[in-house]
N, C-alpha and C. Protein backbone atom coordinates (compact mmCIF):
# COMPACT_ATOMS: atom_id res chain seq x y z
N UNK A 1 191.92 35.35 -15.88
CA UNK A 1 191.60 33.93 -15.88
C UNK A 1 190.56 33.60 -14.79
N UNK A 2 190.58 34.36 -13.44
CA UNK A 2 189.80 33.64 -12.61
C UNK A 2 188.46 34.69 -12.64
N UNK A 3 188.42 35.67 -13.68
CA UNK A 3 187.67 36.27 -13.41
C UNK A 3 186.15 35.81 -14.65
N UNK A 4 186.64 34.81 -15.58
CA UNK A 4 186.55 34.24 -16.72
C UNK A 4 185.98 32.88 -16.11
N UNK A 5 186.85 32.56 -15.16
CA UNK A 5 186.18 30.80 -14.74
C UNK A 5 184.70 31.48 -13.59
N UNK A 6 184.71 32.56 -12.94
CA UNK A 6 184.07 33.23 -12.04
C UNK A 6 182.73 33.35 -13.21
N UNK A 7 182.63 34.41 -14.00
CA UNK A 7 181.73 34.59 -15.29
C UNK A 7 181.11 33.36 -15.86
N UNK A 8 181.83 32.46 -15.96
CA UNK A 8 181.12 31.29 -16.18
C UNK A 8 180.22 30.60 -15.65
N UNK A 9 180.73 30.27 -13.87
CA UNK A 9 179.99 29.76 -13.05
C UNK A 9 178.69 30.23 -12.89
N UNK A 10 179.04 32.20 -12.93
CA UNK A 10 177.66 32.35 -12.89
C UNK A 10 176.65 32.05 -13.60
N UNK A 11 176.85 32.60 -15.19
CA UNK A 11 175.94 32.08 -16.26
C UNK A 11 175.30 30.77 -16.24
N UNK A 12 176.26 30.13 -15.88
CA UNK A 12 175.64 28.63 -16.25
C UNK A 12 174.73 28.03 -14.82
N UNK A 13 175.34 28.84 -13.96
CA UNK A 13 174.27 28.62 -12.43
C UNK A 13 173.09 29.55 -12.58
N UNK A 14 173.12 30.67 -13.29
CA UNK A 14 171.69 31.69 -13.26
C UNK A 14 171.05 30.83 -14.55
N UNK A 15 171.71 30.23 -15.56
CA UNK A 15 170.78 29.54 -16.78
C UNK A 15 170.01 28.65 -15.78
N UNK A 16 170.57 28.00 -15.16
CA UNK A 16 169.76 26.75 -14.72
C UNK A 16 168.44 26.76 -14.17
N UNK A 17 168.86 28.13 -12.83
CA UNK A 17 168.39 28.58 -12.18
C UNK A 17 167.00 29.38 -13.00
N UNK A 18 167.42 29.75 -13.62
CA UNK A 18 165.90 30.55 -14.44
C UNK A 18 165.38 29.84 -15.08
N UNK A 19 166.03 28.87 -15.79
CA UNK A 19 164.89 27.65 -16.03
C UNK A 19 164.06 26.95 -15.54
N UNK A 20 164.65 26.81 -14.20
CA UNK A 20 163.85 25.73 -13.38
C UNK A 20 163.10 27.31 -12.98
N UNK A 21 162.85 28.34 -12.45
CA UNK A 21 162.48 29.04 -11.92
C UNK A 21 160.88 29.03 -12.75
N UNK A 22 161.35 29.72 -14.19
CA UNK A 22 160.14 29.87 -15.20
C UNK A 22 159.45 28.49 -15.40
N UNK A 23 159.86 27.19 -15.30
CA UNK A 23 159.06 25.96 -15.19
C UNK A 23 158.32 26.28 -13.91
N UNK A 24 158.54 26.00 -13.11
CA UNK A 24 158.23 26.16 -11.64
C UNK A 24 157.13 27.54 -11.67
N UNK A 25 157.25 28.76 -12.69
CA UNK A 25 156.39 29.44 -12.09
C UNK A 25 155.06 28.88 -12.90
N UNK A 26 155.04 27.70 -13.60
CA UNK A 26 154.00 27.49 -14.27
C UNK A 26 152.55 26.91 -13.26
N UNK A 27 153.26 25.91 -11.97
CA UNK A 27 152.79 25.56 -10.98
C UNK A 27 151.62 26.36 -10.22
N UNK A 28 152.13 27.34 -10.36
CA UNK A 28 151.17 28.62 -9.42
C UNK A 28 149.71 28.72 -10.15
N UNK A 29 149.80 28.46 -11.94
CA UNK A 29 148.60 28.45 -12.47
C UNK A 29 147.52 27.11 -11.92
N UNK A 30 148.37 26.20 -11.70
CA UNK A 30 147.83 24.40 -11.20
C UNK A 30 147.37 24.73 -10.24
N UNK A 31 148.20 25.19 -9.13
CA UNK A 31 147.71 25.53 -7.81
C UNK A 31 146.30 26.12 -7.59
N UNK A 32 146.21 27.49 -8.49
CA UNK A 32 145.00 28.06 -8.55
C UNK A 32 143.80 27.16 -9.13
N UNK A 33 144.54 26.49 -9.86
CA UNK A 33 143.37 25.20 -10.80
C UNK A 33 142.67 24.72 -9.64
N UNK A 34 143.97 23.82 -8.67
CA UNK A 34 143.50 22.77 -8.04
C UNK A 34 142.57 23.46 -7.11
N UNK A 35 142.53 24.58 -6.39
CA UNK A 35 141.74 25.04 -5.28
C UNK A 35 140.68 25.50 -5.95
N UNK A 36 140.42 26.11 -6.95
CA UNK A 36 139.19 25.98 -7.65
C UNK A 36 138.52 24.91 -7.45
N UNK A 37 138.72 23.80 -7.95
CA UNK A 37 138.47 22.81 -7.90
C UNK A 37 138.13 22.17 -6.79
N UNK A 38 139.06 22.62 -5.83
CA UNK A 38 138.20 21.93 -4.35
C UNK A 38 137.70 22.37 -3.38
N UNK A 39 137.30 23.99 -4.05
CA UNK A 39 136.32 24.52 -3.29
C UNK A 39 134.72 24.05 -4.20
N UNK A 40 135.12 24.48 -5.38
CA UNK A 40 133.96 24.05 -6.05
C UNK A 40 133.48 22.68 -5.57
N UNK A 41 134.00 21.54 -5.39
CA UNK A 41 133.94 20.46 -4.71
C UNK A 41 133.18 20.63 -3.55
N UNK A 42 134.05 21.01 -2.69
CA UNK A 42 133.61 21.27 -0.86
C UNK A 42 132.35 22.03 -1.25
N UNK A 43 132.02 23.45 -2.32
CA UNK A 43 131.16 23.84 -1.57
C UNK A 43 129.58 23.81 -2.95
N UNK A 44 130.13 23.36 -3.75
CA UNK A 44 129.11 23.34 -4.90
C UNK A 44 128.09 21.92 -5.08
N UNK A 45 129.42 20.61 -4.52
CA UNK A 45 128.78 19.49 -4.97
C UNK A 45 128.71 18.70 -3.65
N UNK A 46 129.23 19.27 -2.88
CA UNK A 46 129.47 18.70 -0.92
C UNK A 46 130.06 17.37 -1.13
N UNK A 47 131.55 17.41 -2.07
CA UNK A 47 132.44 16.67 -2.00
C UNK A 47 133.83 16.86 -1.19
N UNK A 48 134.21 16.10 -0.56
CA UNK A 48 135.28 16.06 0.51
C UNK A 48 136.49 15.14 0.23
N UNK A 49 137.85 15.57 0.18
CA UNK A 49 138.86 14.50 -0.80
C UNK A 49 139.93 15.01 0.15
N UNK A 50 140.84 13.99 0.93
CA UNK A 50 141.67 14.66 1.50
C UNK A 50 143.25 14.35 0.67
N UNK A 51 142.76 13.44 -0.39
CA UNK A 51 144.32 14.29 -1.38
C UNK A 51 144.61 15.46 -2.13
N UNK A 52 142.89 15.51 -2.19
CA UNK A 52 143.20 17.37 -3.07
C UNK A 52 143.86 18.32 -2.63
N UNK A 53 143.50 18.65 -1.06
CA UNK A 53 144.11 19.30 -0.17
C UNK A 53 145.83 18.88 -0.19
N UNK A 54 145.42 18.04 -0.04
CA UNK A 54 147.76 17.51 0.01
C UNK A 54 148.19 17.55 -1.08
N UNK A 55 147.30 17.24 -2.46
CA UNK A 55 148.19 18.19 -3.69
C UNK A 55 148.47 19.19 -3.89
N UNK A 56 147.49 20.10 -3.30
CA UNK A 56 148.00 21.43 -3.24
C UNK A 56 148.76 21.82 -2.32
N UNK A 57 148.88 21.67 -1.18
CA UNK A 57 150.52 21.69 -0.28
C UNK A 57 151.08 21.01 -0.88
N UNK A 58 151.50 19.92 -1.36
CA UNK A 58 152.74 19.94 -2.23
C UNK A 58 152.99 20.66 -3.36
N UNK A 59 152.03 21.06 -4.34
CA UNK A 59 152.30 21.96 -5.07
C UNK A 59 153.03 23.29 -4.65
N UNK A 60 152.31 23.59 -3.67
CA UNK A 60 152.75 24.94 -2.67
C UNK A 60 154.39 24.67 -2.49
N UNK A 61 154.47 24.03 -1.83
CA UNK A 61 155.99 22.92 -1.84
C UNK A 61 156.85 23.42 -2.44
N UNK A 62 156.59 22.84 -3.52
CA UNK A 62 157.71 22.49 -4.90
C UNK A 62 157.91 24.21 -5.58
N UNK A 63 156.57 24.88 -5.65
CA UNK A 63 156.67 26.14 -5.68
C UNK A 63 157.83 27.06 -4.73
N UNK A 64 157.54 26.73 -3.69
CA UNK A 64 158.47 27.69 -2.46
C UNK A 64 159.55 26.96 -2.74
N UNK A 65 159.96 26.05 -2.88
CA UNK A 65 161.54 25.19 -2.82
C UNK A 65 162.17 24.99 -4.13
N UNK A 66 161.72 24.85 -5.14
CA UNK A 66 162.26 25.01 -6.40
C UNK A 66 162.20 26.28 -6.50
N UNK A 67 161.56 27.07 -6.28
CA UNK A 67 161.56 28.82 -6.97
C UNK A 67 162.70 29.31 -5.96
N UNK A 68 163.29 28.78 -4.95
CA UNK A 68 164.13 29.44 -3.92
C UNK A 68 165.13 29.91 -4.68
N UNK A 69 166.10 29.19 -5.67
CA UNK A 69 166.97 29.99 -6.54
C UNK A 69 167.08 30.89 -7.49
N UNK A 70 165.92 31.01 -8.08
CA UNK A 70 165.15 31.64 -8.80
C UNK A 70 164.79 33.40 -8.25
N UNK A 71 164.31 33.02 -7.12
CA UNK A 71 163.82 34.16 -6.10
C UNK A 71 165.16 34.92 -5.65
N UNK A 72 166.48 34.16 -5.43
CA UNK A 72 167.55 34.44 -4.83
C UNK A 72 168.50 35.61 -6.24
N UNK A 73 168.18 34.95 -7.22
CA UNK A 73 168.67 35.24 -8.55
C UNK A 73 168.22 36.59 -8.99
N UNK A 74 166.49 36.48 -8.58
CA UNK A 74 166.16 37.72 -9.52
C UNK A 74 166.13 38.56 -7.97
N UNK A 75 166.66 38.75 -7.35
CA UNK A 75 166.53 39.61 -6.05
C UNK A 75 165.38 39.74 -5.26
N UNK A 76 164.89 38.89 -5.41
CA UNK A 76 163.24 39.27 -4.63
C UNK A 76 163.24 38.58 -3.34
N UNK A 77 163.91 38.09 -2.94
CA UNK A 77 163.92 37.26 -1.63
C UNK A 77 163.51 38.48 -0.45
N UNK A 78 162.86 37.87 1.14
CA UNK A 78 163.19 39.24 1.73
C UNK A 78 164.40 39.22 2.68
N UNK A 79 164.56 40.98 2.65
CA UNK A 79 165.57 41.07 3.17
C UNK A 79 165.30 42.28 4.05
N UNK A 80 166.24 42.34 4.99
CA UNK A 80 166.18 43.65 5.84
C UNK A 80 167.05 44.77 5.37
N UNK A 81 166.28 45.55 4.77
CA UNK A 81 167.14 46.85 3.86
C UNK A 81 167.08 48.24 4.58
N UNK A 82 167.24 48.51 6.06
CA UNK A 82 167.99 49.47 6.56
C UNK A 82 169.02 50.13 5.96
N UNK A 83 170.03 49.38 5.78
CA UNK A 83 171.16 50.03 5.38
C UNK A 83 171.50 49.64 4.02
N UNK A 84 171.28 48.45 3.56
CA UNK A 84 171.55 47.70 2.47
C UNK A 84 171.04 48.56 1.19
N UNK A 85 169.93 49.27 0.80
CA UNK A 85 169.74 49.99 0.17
C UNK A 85 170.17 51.10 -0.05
N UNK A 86 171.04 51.68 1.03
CA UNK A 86 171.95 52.90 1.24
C UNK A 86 173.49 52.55 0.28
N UNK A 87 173.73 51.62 0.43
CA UNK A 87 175.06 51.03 0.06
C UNK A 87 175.09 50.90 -1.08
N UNK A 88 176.88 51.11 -1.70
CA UNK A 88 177.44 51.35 -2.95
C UNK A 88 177.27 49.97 -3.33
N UNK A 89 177.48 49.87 -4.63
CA UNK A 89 177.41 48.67 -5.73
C UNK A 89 178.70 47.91 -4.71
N UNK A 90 179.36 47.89 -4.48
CA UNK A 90 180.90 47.21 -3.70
C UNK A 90 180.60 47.21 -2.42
N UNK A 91 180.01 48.02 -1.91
CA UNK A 91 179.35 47.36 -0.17
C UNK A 91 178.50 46.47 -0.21
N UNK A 92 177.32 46.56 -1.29
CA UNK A 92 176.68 45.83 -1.31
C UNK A 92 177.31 44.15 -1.54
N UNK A 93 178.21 44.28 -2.82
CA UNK A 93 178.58 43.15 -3.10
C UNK A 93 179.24 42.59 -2.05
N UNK A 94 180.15 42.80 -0.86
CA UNK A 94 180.61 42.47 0.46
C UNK A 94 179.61 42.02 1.08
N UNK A 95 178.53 42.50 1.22
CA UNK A 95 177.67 42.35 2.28
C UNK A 95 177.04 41.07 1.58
N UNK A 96 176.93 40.81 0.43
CA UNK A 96 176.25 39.62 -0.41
C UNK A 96 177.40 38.33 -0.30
N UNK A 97 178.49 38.73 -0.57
CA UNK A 97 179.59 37.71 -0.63
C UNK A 97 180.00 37.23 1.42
N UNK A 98 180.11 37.97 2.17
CA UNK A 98 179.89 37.50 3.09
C UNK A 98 178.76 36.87 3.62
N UNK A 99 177.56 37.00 3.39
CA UNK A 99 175.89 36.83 4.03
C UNK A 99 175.98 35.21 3.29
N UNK A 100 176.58 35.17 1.88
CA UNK A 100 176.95 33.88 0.91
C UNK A 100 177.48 32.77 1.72
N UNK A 101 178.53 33.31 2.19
CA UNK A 101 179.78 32.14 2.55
C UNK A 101 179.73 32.34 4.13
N UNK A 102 179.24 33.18 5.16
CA UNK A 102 178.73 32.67 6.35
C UNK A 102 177.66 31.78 6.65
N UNK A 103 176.45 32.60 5.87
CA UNK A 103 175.11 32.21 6.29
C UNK A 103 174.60 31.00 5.55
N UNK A 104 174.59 31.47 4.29
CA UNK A 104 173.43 31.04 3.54
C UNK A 104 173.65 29.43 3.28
N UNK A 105 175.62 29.31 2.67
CA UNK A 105 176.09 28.38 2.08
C UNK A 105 176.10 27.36 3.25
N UNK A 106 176.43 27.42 4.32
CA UNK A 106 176.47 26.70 5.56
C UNK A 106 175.05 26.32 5.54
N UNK A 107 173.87 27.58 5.49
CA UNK A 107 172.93 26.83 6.07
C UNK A 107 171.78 25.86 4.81
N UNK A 108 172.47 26.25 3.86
CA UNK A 108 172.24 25.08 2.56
C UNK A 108 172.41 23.19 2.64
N UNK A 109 173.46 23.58 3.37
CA UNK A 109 174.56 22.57 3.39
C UNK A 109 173.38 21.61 4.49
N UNK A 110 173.77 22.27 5.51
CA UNK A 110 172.78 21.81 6.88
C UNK A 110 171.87 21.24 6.88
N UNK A 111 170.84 21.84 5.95
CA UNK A 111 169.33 21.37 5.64
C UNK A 111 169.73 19.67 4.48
N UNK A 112 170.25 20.10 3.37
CA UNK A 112 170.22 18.90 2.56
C UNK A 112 171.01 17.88 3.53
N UNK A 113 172.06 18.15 4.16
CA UNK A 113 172.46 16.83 4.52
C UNK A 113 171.40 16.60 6.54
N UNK A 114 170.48 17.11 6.80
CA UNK A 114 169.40 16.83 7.65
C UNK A 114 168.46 16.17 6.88
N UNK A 115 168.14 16.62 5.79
CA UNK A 115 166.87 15.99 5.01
C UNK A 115 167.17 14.19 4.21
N UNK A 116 168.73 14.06 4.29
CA UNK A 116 168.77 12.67 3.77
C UNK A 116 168.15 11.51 4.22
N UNK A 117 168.23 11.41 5.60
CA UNK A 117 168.18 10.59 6.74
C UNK A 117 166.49 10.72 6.76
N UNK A 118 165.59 11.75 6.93
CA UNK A 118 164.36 11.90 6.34
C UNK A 118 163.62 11.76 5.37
N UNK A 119 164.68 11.52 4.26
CA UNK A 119 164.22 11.40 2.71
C UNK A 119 163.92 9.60 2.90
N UNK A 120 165.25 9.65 3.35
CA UNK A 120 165.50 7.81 3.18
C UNK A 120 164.39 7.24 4.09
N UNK A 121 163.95 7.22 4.84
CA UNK A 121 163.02 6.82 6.02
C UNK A 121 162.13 6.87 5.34
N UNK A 122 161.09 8.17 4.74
CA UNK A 122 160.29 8.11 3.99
C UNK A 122 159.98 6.95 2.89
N UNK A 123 161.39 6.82 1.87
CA UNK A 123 161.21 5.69 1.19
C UNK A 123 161.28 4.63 1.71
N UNK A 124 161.96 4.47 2.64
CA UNK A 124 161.83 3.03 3.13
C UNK A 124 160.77 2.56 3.77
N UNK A 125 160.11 3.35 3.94
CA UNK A 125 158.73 2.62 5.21
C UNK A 125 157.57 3.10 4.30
N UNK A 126 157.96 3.92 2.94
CA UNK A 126 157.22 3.59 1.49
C UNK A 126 155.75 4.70 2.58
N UNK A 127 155.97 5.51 2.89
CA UNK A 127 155.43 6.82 3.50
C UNK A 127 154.29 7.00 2.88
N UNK A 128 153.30 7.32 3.25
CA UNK A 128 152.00 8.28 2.36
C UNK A 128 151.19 8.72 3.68
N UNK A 129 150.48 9.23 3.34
CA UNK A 129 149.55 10.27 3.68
C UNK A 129 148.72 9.15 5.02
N UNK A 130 148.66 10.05 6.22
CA UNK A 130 148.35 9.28 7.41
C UNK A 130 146.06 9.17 7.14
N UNK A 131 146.26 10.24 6.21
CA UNK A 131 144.72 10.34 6.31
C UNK A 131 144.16 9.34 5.31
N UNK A 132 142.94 8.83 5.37
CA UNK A 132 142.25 7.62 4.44
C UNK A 132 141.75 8.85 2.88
N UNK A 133 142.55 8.40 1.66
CA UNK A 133 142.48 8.97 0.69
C UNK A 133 143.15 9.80 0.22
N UNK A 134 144.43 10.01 0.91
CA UNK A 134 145.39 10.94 0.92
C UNK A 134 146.77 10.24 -0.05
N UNK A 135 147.40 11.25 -0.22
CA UNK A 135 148.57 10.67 -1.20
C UNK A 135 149.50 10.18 -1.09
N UNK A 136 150.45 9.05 -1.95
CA UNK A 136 150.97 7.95 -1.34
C UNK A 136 152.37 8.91 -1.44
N UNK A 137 153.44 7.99 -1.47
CA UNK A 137 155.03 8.27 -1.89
C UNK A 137 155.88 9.79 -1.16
N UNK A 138 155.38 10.06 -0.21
CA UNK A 138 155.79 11.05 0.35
C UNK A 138 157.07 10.88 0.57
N UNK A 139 157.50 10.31 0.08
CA UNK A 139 159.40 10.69 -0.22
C UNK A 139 159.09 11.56 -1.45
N UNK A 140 158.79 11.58 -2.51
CA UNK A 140 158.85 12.71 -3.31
C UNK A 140 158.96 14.21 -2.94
N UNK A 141 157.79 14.15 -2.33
CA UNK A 141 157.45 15.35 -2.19
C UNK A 141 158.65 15.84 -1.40
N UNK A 142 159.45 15.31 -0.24
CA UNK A 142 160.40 15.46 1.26
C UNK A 142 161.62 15.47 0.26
N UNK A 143 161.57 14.95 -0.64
CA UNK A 143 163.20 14.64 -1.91
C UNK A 143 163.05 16.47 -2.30
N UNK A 144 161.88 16.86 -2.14
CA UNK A 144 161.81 18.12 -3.00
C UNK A 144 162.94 19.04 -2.24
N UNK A 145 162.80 18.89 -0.86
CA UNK A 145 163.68 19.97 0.21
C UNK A 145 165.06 19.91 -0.16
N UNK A 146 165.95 18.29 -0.73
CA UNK A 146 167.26 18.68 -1.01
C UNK A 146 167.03 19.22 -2.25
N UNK A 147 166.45 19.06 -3.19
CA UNK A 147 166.66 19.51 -4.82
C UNK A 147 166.56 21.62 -4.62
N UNK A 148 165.47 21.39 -3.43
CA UNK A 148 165.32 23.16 -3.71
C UNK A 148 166.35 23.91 -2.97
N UNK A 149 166.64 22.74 -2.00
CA UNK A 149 168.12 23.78 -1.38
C UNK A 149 169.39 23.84 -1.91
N UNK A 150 169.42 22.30 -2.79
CA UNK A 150 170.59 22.30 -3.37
C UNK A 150 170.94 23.37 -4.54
N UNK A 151 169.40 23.62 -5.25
CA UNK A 151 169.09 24.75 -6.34
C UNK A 151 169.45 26.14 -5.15
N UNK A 152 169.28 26.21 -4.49
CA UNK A 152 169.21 27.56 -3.88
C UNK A 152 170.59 27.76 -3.61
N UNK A 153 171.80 26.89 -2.90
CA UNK A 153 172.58 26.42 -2.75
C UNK A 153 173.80 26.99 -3.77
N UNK A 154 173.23 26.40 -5.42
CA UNK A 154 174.29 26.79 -6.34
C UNK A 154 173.73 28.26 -6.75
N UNK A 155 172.91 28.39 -6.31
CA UNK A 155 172.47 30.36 -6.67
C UNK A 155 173.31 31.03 -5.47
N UNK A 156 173.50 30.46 -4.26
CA UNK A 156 174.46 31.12 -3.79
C UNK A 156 175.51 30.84 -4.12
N UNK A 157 176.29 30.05 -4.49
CA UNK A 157 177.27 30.21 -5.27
C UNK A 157 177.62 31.02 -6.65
N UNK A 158 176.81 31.08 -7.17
CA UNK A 158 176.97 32.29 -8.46
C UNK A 158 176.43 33.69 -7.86
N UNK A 159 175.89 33.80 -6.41
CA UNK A 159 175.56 35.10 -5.80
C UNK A 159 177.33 35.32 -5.40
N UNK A 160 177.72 34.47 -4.65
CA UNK A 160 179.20 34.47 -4.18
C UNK A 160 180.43 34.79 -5.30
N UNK A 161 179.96 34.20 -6.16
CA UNK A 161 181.19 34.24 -7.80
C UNK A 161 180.42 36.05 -7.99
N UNK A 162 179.82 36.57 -8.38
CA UNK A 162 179.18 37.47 -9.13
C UNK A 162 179.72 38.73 -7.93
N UNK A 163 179.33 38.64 -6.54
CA UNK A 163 180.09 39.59 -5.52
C UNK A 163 181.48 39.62 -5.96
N UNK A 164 182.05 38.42 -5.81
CA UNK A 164 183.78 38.99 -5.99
C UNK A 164 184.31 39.06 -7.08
N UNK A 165 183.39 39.21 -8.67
CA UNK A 165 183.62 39.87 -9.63
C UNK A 165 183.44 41.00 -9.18
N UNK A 166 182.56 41.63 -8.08
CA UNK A 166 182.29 43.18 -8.39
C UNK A 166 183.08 43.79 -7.27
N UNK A 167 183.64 43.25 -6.70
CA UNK A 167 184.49 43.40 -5.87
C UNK A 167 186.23 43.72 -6.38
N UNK A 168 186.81 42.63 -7.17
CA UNK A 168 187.13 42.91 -7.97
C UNK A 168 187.46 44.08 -9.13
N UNK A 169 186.71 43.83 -9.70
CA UNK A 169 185.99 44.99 -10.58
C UNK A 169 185.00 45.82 -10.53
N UNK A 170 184.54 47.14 -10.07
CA UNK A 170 183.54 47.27 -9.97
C UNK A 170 182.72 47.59 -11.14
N UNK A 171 183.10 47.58 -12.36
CA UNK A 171 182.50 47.54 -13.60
C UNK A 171 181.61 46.48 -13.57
N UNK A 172 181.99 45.27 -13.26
CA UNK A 172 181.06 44.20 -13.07
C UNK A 172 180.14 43.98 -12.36
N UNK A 173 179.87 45.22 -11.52
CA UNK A 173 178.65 45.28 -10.15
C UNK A 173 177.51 45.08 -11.21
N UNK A 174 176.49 44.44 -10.95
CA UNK A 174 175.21 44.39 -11.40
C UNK A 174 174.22 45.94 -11.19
């Protein structure tokens, strides 16, 4: 039974997670658009725009902070693999299920509830860009930090469910 409600959580936290991941990796093509674009600008037509520049850090943004669960999911995050690469499918999963529920989940937690009080300020004083031509609503963009941690957040939680299936079971090690 709990190994069934465990199986679930994950699926339906890695579906999410790879969805938003594969949307999100569409961004990286924009990104490349937009800097095309404002170099060709800066250096073809000796045009100067200081929101182009801040769309693309936010693009950059939403890229690094939405893809965080995504990245966490498909294993690519970095990590320090001294030993970790040495280790059995069941050490590993220990070392994932603890690193989960010391580190990561705490420091998930930390950031979204730091970023409220920042989010809200932003909207309230209706925030934009300090430079003349720059982009308005910068609560959006600052809203992005809880959505990508909170996404990163429930990937550690199906990193955490998926360890103590294999812990558990080690048939279920990935």
């Amino acid at each position: 039974m709990l190994t069934t409600l465990l199986s679930k959580v994950v699926k339906n936290i890695d579906r999410i997670n790879l969805t938003i991941g594969r949307s999100v990796s569409w961004l990286t093509t924009i990104l490349v658009i937009l800097i095309c674009i404002d170099v060709a600008a800066r250096h073809l037509f000796k045009q100067a725009s200081a929101a182009l520049p801040e769309l693309e850090w936010h693009v950059f943004s939403l890229i690094f902070l939405l893809g965080a669960g995504y990245t966490l999911q498909k294993d690519r995050h970095v990590r320090v693999d001294v030993f970790y690469a040495r280790f059995s499918q069941k050490a590993k999963a220990w070392v994932n299920l603890l690193g989960s529920i010391l580190l990561l989940l705490p420091f998930c937690l930390l950031v979204m509830d730091a970023s409220i009080p920042y989010i809200k300020m932003a909207y309230l004083i209706n925030e934009g860009s300090t430079d003349p031509g720059g982009l308005p609503a910068r609560f959006l963009i600052k809203g992005s930090i809880f959505v990508g941690f909170f996404l990163l957040l429930l990937q550690g939680v199906s990193l955490f469910c998926s360890s103590l299936l294999c812990i558990l079971d080690e048939k279920r090690c990935a």
